[in-house]
Protein backbone atom coordinates (compact mmCIF):
# COMPACT_ATOMS: atom_id res chain seq x y z
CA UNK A 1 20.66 -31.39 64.21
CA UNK A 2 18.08 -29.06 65.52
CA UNK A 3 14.94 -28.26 63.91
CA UNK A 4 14.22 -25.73 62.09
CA UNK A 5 11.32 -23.49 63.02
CA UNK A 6 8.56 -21.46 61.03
CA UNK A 7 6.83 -18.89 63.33
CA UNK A 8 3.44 -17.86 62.02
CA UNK A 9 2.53 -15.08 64.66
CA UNK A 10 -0.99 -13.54 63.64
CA UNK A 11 -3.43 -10.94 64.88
CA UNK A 12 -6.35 -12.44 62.99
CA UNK A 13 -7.12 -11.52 59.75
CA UNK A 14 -6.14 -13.33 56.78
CA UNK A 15 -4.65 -10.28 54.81
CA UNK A 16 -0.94 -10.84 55.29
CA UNK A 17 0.43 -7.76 55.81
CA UNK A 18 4.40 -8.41 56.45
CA UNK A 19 7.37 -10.83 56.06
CA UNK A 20 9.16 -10.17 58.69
CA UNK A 21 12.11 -12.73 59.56
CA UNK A 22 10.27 -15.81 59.52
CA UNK A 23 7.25 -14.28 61.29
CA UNK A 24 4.08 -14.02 59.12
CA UNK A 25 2.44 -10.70 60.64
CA UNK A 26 -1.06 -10.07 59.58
CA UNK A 27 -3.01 -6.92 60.89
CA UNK A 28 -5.01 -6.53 63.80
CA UNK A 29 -8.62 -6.66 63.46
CA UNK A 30 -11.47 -7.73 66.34
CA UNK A 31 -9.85 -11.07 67.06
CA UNK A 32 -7.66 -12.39 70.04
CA UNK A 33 -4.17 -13.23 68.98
CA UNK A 34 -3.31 -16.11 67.72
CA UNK A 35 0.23 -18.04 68.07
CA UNK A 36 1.21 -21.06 65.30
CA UNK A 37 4.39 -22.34 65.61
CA UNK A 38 5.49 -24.90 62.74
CA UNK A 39 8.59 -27.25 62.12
CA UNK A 40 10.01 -28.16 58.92
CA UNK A 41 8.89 -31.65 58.32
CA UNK A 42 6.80 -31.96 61.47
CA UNK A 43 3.42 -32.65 60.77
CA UNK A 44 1.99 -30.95 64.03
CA UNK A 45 1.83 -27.57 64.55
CA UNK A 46 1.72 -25.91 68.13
CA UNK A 47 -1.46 -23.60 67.90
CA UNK A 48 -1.36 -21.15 71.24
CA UNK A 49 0.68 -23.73 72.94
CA UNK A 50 -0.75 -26.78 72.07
CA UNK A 51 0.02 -29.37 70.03
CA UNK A 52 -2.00 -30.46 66.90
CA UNK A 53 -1.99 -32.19 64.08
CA UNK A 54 -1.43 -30.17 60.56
CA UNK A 55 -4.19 -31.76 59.45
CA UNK A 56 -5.64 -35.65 58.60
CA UNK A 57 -2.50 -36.55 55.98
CA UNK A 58 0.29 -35.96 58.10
CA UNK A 59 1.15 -32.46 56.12
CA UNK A 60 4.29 -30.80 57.17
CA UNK A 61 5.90 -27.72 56.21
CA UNK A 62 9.09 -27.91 53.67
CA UNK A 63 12.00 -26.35 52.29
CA UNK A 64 11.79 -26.74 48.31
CA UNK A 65 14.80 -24.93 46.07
CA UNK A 66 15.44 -22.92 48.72
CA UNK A 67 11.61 -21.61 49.75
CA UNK A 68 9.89 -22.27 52.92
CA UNK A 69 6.28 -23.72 51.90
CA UNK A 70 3.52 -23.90 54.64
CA UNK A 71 0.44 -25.49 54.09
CA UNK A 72 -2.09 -22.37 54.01
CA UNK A 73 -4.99 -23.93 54.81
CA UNK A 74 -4.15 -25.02 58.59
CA UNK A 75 -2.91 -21.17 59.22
CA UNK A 76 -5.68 -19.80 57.62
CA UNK A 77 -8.11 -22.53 59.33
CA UNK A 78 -6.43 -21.44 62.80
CA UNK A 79 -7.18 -18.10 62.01
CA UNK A 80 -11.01 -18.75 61.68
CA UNK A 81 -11.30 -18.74 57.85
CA UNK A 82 -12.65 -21.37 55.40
CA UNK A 83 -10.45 -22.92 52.32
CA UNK A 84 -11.53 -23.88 49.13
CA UNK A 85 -10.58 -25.18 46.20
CA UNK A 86 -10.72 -24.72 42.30
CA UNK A 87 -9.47 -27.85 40.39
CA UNK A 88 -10.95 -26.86 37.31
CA UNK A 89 -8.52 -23.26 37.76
CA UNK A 90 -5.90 -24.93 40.03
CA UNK A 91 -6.43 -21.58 42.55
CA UNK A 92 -7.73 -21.25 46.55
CA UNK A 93 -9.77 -18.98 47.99
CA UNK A 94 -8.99 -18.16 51.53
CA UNK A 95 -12.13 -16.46 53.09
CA UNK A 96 -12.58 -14.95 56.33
CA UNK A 97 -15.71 -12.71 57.09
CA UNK A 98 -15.77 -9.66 54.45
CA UNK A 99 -12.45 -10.51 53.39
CA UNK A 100 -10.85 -13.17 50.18
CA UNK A 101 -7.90 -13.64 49.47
């Protein structure tokens, strides 16, 4: 069977800007380009051309009732922003310079 593949192509900044078949496009700012490739159910990524690990827990990207679900914080950590968490709200905060998502 061949894999399946997620292409998250990306300019930089965190504000995603377009869907556009498969390809997460986010706008252009003052950063060099950026290339993630994922595979469902692989847990490495290839981040401009090389191969690394999604992160420590062996996360991989899935297909769940029929939606494609990446984990965010490796894209937006390969993008050069920070993650955090809320428990207490259940929400993330995606940060990257002047800009939160």
């Amino acid at each position: 069977m061949k894999s399946k593949l997620l292409y998250v192509c990306a300019a930089g900044s965190l504000v995603l800007s377009a869907l556009i078949g498969g390809c997460i496009v986010t706008s252009a700012d003052n950063i060099m380009d950026t290339n993630i490739v994922m595979t469902i159910d692989s847990p490495v990524m290839r981040l401009n051309g090389e191969d690394v690990n999604i992160d420590e827990n062996g996360t991989s990207p899935i297909i769940a009732n029929g939606r494609t679900l990446v984990p965010i914080r490796a894209i937006a950590e390969a993008l050069g922003g920070s993650v955090e968490w809320n428990n207490a709200e259940r929400t993330i905060t995606i940060t990257k310079e002047d800009k939160t998502i």
